[in-house]
C-alpha atoms as a PDB file:
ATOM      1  CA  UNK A   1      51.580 137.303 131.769  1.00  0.00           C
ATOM      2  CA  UNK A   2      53.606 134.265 130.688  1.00  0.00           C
ATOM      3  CA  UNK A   3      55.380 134.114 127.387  1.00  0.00           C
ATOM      4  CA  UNK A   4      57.351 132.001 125.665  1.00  0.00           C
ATOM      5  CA  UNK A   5      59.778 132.460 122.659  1.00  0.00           C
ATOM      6  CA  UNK A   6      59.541 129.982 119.526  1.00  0.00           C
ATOM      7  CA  UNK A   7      62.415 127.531 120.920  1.00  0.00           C
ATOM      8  CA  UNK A   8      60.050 126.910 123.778  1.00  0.00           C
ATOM      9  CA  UNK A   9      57.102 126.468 122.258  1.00  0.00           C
ATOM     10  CA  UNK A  10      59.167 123.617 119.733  1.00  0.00           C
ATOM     11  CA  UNK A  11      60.025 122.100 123.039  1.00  0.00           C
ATOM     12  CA  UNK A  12      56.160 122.016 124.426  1.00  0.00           C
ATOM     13  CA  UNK A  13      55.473 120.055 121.298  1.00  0.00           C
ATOM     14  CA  UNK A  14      58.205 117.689 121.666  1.00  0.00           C
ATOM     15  CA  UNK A  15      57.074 116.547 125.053  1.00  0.00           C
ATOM     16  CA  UNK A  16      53.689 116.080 123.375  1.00  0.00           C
ATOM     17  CA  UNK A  17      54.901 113.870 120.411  1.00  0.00           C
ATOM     18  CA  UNK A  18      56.929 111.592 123.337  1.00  0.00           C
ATOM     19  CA  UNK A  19      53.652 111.561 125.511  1.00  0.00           C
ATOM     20  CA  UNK A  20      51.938 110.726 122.141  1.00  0.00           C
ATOM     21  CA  UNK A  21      54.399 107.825 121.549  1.00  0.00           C
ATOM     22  CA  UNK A  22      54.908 109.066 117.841  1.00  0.00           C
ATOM     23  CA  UNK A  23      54.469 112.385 115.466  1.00  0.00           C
ATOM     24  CA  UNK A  24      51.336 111.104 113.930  1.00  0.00           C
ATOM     25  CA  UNK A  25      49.694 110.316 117.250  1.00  0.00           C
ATOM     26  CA  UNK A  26      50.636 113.685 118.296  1.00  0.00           C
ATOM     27  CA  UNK A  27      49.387 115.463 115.377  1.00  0.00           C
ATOM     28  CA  UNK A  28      45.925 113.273 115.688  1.00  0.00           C
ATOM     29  CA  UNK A  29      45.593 114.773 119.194  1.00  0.00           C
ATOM     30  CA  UNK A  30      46.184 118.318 118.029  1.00  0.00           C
ATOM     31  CA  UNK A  31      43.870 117.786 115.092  1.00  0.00           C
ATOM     32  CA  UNK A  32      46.522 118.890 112.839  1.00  0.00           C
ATOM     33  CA  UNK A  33      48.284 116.886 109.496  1.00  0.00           C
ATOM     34  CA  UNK A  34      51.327 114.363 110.356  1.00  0.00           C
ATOM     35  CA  UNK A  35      53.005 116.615 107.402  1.00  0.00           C
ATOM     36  CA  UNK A  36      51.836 119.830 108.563  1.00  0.00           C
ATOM     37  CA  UNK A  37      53.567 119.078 112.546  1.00  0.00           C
ATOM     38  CA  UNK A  38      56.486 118.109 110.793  1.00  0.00           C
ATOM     39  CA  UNK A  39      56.900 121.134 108.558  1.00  0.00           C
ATOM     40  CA  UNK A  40      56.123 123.632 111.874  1.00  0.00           C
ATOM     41  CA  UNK A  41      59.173 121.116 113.766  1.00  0.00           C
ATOM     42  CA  UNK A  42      61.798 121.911 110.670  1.00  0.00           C
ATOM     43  CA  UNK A  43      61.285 124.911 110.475  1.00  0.00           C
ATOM     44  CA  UNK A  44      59.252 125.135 107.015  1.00  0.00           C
ATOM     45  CA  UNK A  45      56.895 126.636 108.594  1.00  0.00           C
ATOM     46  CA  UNK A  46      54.976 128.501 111.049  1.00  0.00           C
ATOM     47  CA  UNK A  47      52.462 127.078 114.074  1.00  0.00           C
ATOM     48  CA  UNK A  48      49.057 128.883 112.622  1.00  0.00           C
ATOM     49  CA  UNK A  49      46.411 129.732 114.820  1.00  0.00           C
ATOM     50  CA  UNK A  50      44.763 126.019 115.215  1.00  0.00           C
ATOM     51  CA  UNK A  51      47.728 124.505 116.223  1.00  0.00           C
ATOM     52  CA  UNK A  52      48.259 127.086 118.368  1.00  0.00           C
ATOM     53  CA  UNK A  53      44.932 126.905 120.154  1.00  0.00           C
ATOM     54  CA  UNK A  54      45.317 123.419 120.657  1.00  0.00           C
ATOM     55  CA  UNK A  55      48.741 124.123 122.533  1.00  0.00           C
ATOM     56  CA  UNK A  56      46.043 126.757 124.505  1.00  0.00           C
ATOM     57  CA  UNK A  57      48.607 129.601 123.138  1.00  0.00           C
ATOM     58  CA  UNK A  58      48.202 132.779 120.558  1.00  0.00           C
ATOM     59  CA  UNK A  59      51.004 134.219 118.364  1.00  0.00           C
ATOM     60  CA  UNK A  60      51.430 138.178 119.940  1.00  0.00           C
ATOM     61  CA  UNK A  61      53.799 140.399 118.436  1.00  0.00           C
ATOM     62  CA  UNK A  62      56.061 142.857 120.060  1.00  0.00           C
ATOM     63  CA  UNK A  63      57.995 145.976 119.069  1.00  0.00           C
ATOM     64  CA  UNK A  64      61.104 147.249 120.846  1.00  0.00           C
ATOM     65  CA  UNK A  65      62.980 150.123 120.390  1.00  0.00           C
ATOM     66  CA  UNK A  66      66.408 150.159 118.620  1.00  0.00           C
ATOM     67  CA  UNK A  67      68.866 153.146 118.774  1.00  0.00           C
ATOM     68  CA  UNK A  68      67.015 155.018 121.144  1.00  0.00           C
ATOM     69  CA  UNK A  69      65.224 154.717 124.896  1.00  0.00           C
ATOM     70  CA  UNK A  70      62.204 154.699 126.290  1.00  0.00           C
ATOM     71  CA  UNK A  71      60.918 155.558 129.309  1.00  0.00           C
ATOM     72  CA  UNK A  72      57.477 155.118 130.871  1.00  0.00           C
ATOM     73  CA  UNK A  73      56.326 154.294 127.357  1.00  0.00           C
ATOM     74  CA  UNK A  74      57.361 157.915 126.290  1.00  0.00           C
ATOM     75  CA  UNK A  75      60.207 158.500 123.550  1.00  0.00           C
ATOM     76  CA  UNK A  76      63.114 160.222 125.640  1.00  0.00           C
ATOM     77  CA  UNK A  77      65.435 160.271 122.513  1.00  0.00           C
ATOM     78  CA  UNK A  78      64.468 158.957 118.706  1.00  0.00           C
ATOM     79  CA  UNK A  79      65.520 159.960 115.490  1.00  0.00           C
ATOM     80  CA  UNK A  80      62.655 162.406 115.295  1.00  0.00           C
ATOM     81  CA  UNK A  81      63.247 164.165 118.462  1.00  0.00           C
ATOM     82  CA  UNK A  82      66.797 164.859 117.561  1.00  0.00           C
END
């Protein structure tokens, strides 16, 4: 499986808006709002699901362990096996 972090994805969209020629080109192809694209690009806010289906991704969130390991997707030491 390929994944990408947020910096990447900002970068995907980038190389659309110069194969676009301009933002508002871009955000025509991706069926989305000229102000909408450039809120997601500074930051303001978040690529939403039709944005991101257009880019043929999906947002997936992932949880990792602090303070403790795992191994084998068992808990070898947490704070409630302490």
């Amino acid at each position: 499986m390929n994944t990408i972090d947020k910096s990447n994805l900002l970068a995907e969209l980038y190389c659309i808006i110069a194969d676009a020629g301009n933002q508002a080109n871009a955000a025509k192809k991706l069926s989305i709002s000229p102000s909408y694209l450039c809120d997601v690009l500074s930051g303001k806010r978040e690529p939403g699901k039709k944005l991101l289906l257009a880019l043929k991704f999906k947002r997936v969130i992932t949880y990792e362990p602090i303070g403790y390991t795992m191994r084998g997707g068992a808990v070898v030491s947490s704070p409630l096996t302490e």
